[in-house]
N, C-alpha and C. Protein backbone atom coordinates (compact mmCIF):
# COMPACT_ATOMS: atom_id res chain seq x y z
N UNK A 1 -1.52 19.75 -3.12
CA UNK A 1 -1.05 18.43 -2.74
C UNK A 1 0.10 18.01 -3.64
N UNK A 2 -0.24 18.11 -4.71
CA UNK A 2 1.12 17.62 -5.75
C UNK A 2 2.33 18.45 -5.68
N UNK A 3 2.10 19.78 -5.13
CA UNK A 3 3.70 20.56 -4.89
C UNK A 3 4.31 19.69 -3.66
N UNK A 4 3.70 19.52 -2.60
CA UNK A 4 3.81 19.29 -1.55
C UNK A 4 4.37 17.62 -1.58
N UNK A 5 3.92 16.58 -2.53
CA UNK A 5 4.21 15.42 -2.68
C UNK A 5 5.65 15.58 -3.67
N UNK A 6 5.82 16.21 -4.26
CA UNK A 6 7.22 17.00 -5.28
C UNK A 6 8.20 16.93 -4.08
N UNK A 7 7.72 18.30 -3.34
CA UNK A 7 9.03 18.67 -2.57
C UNK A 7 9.26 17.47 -1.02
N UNK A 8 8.45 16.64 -1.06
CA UNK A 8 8.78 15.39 -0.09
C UNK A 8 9.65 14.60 -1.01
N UNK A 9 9.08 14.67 -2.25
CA UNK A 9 9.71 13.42 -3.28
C UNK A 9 10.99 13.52 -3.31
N UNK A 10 11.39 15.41 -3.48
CA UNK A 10 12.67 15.81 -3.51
C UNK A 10 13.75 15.06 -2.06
N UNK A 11 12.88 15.73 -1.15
CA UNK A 11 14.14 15.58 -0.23
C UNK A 11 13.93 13.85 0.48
N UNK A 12 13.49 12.85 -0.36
CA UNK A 12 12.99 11.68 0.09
C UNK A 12 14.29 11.17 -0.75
N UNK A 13 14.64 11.45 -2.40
CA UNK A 13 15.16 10.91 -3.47
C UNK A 13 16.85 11.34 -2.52
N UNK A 14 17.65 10.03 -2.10
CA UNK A 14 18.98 10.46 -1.67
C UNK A 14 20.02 10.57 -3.20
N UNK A 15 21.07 9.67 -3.61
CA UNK A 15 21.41 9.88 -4.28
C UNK A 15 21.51 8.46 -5.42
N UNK A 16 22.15 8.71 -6.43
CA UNK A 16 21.99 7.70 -7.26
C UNK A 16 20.43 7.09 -7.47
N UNK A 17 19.47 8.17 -7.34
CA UNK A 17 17.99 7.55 -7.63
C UNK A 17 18.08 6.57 -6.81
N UNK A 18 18.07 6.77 -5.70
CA UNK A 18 17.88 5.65 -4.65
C UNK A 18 16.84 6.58 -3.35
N UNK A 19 16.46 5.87 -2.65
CA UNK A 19 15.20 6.17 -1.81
C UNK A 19 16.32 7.07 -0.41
N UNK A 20 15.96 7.79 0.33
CA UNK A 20 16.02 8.17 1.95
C UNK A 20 15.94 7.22 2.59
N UNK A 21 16.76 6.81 3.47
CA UNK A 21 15.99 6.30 4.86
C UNK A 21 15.02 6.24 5.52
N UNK A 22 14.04 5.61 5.97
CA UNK A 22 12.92 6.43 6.81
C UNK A 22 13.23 6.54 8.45
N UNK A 23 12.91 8.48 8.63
CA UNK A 23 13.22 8.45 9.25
C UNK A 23 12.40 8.08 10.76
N UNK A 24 11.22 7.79 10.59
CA UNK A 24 10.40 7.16 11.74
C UNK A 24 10.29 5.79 11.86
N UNK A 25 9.65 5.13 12.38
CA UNK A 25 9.40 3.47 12.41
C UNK A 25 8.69 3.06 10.93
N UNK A 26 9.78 2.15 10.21
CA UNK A 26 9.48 1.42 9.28
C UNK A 26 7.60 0.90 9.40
N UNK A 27 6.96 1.23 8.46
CA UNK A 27 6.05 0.45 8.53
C UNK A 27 5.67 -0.47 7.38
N UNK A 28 6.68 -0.43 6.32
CA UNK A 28 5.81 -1.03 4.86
C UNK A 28 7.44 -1.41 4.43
N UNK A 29 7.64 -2.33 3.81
CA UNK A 29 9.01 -2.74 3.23
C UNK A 29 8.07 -3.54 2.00
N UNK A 30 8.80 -2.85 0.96
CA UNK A 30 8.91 -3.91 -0.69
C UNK A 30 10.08 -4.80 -0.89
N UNK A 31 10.20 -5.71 -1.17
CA UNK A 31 11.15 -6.52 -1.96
C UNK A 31 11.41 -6.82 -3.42
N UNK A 32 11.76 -7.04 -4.03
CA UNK A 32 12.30 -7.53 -5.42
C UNK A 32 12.72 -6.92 -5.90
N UNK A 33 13.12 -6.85 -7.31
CA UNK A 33 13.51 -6.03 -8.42
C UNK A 33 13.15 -4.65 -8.39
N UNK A 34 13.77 -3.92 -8.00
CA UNK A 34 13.25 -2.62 -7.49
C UNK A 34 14.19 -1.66 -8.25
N UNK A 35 13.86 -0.77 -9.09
CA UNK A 35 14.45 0.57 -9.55
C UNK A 35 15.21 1.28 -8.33
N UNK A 36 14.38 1.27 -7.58
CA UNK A 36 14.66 2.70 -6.53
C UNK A 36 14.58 1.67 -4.75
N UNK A 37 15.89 1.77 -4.41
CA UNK A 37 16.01 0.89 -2.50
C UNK A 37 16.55 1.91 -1.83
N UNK A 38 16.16 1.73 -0.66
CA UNK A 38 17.04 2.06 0.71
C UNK A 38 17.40 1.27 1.67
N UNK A 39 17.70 0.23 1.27
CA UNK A 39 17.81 -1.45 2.14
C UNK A 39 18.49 -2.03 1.36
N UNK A 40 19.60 -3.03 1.80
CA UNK A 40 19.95 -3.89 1.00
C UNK A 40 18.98 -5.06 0.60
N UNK A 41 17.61 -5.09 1.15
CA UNK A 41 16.28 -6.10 0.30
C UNK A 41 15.58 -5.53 -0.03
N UNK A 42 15.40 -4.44 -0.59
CA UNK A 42 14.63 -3.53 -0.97
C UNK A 42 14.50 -1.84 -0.53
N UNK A 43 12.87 -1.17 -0.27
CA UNK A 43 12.52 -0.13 -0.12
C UNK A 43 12.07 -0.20 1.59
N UNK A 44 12.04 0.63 2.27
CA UNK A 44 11.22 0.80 3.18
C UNK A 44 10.91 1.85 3.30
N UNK A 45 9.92 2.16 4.27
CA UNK A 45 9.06 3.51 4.09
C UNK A 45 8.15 3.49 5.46
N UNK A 46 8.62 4.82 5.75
CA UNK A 46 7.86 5.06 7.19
C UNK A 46 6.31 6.32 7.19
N UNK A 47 5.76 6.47 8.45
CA UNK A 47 4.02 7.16 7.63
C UNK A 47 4.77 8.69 7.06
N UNK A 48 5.63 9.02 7.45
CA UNK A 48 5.94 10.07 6.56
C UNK A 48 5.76 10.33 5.21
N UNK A 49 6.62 9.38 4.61
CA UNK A 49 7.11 8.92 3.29
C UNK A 49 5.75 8.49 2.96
N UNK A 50 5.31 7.64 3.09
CA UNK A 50 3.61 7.04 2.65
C UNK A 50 2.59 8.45 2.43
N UNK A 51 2.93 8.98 3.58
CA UNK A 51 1.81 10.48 3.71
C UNK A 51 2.41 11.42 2.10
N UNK A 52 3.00 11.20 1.97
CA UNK A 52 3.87 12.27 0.60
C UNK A 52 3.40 12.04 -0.05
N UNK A 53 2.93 10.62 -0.66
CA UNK A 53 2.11 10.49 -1.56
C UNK A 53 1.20 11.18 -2.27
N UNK A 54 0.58 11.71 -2.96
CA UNK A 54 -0.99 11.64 -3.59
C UNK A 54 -2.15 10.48 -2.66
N UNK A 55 -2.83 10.93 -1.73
CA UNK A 55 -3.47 10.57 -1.18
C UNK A 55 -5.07 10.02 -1.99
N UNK A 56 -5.79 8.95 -1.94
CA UNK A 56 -6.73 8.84 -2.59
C UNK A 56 -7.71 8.18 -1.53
N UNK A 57 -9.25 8.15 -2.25
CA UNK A 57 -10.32 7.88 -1.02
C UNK A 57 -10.94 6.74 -1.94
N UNK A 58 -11.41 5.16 -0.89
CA UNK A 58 -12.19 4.82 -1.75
C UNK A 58 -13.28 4.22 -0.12
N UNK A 59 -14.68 4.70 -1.25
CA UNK A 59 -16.19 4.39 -0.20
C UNK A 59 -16.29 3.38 -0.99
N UNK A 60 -16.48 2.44 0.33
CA UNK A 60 -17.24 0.85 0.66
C UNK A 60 -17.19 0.39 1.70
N UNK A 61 -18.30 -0.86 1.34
CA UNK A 61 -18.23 -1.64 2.45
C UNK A 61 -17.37 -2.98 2.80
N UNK A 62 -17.41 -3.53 3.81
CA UNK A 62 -16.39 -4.41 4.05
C UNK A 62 -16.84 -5.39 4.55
N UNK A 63 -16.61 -6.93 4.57
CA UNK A 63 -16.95 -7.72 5.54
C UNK A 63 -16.75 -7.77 7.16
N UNK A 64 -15.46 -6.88 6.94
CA UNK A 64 -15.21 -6.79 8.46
C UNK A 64 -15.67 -5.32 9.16
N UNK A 65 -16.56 -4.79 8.25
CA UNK A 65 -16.80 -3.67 9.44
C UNK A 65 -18.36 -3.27 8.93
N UNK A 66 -19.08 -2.81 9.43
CA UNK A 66 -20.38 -1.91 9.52
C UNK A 66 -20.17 -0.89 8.41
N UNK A 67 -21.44 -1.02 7.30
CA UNK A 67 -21.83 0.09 6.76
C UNK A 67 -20.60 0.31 5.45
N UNK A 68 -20.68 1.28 5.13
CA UNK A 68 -20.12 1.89 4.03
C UNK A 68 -19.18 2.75 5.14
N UNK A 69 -17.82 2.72 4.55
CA UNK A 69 -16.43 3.44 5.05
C UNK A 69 -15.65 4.03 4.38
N UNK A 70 -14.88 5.18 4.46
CA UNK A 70 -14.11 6.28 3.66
C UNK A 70 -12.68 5.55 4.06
N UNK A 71 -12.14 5.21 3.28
CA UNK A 71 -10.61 4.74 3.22
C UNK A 71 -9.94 5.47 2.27
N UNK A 72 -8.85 6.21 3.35
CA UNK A 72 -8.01 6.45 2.56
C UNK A 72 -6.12 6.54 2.26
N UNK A 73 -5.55 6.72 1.30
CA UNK A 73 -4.12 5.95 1.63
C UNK A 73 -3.38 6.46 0.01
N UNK A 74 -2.67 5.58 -0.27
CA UNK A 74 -1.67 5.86 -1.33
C UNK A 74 -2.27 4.29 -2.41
N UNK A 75 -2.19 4.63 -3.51
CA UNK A 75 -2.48 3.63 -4.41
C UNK A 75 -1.12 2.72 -4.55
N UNK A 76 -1.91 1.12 -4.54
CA UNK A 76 -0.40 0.20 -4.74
C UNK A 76 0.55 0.77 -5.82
N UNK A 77 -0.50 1.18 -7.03
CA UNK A 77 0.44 0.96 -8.60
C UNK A 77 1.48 2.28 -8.39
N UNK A 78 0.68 3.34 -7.92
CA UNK A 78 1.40 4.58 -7.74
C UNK A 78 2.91 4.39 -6.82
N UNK A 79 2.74 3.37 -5.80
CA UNK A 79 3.79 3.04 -4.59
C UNK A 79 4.92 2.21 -5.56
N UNK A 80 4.23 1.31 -6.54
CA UNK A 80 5.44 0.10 -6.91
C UNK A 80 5.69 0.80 -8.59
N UNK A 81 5.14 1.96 -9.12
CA UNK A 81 5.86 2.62 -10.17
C UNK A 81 7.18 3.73 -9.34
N UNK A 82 7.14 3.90 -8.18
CA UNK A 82 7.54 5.15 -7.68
C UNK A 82 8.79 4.21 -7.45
N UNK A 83 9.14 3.29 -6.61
CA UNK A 83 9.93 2.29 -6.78
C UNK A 83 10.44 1.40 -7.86
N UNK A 84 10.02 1.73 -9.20
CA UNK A 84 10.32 1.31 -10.16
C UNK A 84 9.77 0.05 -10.96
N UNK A 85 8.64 -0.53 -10.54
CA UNK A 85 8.29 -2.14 -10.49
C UNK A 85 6.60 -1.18 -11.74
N UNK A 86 7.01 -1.48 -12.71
CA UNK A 86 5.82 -1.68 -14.09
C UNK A 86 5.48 -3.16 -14.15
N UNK A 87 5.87 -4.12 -13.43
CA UNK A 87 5.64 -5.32 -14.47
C UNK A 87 5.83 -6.21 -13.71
N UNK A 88 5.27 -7.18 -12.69
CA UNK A 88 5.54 -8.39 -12.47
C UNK A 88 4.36 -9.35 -12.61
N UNK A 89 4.56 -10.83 -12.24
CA UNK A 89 3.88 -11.76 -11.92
C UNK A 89 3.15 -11.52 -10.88
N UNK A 90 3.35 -11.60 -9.88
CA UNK A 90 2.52 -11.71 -8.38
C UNK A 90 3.63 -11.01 -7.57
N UNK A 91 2.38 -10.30 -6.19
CA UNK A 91 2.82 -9.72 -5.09
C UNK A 91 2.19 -10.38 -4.27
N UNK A 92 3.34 -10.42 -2.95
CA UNK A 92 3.55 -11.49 -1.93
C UNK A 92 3.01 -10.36 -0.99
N UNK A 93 2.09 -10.73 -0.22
CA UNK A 93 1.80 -9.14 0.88
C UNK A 93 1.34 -9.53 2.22
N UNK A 94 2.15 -9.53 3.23
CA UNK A 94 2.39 -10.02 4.52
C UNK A 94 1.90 -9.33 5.36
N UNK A 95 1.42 -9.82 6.38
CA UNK A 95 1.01 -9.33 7.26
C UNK A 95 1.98 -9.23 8.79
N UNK A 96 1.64 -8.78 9.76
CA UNK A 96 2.37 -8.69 11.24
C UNK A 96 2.42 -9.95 11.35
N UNK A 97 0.77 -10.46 11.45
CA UNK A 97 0.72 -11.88 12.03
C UNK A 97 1.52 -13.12 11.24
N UNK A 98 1.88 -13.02 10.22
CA UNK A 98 2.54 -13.42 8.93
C UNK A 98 1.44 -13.87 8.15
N UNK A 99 0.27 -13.88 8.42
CA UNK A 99 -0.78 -14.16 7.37
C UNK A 99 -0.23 -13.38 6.33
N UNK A 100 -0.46 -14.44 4.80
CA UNK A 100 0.14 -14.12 3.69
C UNK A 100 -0.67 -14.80 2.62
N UNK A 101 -0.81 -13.73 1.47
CA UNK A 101 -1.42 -14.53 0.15
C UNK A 101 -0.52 -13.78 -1.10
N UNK A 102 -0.62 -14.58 -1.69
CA UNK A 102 -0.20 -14.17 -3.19
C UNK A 102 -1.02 -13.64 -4.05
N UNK A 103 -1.04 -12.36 -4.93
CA UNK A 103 -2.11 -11.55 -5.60
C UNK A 103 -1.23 -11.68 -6.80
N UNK A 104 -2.28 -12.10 -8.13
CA UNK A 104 -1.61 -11.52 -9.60
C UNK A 104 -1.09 -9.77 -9.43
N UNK A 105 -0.14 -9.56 -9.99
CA UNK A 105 0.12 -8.16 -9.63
C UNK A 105 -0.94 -7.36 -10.39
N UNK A 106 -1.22 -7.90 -11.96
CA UNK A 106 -2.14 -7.10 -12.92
C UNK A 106 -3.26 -7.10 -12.24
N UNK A 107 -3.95 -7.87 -11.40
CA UNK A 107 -5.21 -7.55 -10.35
C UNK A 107 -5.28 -6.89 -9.77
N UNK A 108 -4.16 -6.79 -9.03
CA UNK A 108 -4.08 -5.51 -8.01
C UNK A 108 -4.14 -4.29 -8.40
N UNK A 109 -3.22 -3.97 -9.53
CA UNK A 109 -3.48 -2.72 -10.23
C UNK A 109 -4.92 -2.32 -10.99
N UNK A 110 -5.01 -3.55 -11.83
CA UNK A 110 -6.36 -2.65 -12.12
C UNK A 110 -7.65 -3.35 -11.17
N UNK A 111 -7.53 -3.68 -10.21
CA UNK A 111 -8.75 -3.39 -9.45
C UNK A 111 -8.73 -2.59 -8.17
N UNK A 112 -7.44 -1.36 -8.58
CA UNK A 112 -7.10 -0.38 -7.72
C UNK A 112 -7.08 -0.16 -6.45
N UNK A 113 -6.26 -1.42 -5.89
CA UNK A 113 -5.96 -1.85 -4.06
C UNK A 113 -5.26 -0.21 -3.93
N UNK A 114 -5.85 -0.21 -2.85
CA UNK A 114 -5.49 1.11 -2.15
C UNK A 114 -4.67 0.73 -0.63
N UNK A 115 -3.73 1.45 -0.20
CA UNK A 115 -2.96 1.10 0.84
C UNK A 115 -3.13 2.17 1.57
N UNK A 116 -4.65 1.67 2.64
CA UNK A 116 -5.64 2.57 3.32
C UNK A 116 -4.43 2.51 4.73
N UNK A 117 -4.64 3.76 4.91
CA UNK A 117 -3.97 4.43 6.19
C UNK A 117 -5.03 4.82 7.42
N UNK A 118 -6.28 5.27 7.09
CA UNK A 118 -7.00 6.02 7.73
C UNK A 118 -8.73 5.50 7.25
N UNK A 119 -9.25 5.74 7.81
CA UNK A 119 -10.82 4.87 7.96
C UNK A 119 -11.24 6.29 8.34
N UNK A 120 -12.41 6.36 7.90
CA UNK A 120 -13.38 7.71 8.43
C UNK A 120 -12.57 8.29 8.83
N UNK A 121 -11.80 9.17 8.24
CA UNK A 121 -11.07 10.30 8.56
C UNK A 121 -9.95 9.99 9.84
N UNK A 122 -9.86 8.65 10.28
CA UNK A 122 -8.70 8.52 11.56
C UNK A 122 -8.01 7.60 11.40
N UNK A 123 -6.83 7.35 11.65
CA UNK A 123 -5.53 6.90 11.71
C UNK A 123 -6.03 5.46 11.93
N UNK A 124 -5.69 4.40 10.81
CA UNK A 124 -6.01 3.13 11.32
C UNK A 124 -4.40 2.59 12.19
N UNK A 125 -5.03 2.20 13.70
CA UNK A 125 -4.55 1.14 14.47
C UNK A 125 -4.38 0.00 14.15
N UNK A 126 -3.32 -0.29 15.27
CA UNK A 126 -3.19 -1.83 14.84
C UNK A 126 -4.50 -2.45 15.65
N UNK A 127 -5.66 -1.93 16.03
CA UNK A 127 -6.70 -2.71 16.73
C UNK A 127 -7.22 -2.66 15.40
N UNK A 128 -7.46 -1.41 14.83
CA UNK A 128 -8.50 -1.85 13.83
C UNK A 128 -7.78 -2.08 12.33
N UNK A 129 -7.37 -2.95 12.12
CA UNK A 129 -6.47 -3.31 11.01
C UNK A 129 -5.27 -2.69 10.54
N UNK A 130 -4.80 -1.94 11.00
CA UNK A 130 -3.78 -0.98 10.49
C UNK A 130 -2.41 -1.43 11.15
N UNK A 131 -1.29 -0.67 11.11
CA UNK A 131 -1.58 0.84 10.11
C UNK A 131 -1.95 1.06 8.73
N UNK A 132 -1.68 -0.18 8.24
CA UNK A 132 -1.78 -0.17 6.47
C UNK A 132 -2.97 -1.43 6.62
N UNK A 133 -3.97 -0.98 5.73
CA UNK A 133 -4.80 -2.21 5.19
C UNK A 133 -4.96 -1.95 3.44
N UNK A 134 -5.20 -3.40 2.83
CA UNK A 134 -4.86 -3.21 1.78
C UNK A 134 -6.33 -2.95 1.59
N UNK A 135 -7.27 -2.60 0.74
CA UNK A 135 -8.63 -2.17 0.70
C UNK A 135 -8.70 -2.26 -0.74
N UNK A 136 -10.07 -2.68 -0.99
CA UNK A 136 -10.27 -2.82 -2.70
C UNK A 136 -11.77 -1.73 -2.94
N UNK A 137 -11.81 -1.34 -3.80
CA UNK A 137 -13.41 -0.68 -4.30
C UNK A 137 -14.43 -1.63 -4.60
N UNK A 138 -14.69 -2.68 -3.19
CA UNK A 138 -15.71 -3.77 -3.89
C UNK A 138 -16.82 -3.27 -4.10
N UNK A 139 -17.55 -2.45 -3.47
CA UNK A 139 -19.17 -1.98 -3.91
C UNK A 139 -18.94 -1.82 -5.56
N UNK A 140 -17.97 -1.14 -6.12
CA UNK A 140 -18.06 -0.40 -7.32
C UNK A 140 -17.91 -1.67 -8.20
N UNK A 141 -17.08 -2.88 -7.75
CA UNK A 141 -16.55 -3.61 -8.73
C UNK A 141 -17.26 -4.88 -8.55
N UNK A 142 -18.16 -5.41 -9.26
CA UNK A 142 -19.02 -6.85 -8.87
C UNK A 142 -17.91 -8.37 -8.93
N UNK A 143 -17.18 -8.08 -9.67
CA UNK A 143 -16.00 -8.91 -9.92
C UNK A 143 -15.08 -9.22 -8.96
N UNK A 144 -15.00 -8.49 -8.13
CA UNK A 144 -14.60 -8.63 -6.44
C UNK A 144 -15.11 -8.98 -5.38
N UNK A 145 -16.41 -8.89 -5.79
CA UNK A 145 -17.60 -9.18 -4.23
C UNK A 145 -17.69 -10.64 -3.60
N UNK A 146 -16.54 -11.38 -3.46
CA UNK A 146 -16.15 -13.22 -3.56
C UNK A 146 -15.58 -13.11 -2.34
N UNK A 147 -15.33 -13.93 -1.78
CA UNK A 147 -14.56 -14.83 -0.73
C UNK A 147 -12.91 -14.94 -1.70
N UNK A 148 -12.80 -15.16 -2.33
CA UNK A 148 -11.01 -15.11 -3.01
C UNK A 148 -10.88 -13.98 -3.09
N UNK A 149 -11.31 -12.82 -3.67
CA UNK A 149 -11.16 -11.76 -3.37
C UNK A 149 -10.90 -10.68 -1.89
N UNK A 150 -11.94 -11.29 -1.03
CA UNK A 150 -11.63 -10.62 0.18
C UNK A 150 -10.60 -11.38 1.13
N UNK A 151 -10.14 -12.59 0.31
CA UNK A 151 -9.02 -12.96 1.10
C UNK A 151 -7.43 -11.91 0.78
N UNK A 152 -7.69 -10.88 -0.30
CA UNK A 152 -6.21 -10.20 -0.26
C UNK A 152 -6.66 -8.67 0.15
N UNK A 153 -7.14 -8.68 1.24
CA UNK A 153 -7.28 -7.53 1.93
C UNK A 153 -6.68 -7.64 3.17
N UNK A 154 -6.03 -7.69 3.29
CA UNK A 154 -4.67 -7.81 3.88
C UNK A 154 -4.45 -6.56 4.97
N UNK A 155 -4.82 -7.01 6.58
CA UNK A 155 -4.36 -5.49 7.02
C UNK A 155 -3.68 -6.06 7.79
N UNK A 156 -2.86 -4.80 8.98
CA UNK A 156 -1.96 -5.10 9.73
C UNK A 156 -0.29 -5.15 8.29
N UNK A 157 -0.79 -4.82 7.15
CA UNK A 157 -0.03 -5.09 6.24
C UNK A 157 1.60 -4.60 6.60
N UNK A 158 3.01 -5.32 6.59
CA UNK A 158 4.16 -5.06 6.68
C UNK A 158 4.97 -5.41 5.62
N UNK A 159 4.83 -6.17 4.90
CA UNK A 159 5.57 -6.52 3.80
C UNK A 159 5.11 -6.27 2.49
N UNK A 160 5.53 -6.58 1.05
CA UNK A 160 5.31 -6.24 -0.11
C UNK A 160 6.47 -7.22 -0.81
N UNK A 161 6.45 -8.37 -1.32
CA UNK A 161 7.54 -8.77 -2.09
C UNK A 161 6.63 -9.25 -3.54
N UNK A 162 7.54 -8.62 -4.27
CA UNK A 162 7.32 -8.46 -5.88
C UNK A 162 7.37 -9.18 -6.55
N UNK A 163 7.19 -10.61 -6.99
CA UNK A 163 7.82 -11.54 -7.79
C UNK A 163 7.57 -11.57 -9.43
């Protein structure tokens, strides 16, 4: 997996340490202060580019669905170091519908939001929250198991602005 996320990285990186184009349908755009763009407002990134990643799994359960579920996707911190962003205040994270909340960014990272692509092994839809849902490890983390918390699970997710 990590050769394979290398040689995407390679031919992803255009020039001047700046990002590729994506070449399929945009699904995820960052904003702010960004090391690394391919937009004049930032990054965008299509499931290609997302799939390159280092892929990670996290089991739990959810309010919105039955049982314990395998999610899996690209980690936020891993997505907004790769773009250059170590350090902000809060991330702005939008949805299709424009439903929107503001997350401390240091929360997000260390309570390791995952930017789930796939549910039990299949491609999340936009029926069932997708393509991107933001997903947290609440079983594991008691500090999350709240109503403020499950308000930044965020699917249908399209935006990312950094503040």
């Amino acid at each position: 997996m990590a050769i394979a996320f290398s040689a995407v990285l390679a031919v992803t990186v255009a020039y001047a340490g700046n990002l590729a184009t994506p070449t399929g349908p945009v699904l995820l755009t960052i904003t702010g202060k960004l090391g690394k763009t391919n937009h004049e407002n930032g990054a965008t990134f299509d499931d290609a580019m997302l799939a390159a990643f280092p892929q990670h799994r996290i089991e739990t359960s959810t309010p919105w669905t039955d049982g314990v579920k395998l999610f899996e996707g690209v980690l936020l911190a891993e997505l907004l170091d790769f773009v250059g962003i170590d350090d902000a205040q809060t991330l702005r994270a939008i949805a299709l519908n424009e439903y929107e909340i503001v997350t401390p960014f240091s929360e997000a990272i260390e309570y390791g939001a995952l930017l789930a692509m796939r549910m039990d092994g299949k491609p999340l839809t936009r029926r069932d929250k997708g393509p991107i849902w933001i997903v947290y490890p609440r079983d594991s983390n008691s500090r999350i198991q709240d109503e403020h918390h499950d308000s930044r699970w965020v699917w249908q997710l399209t935006r990312i602005e950094v503040q």
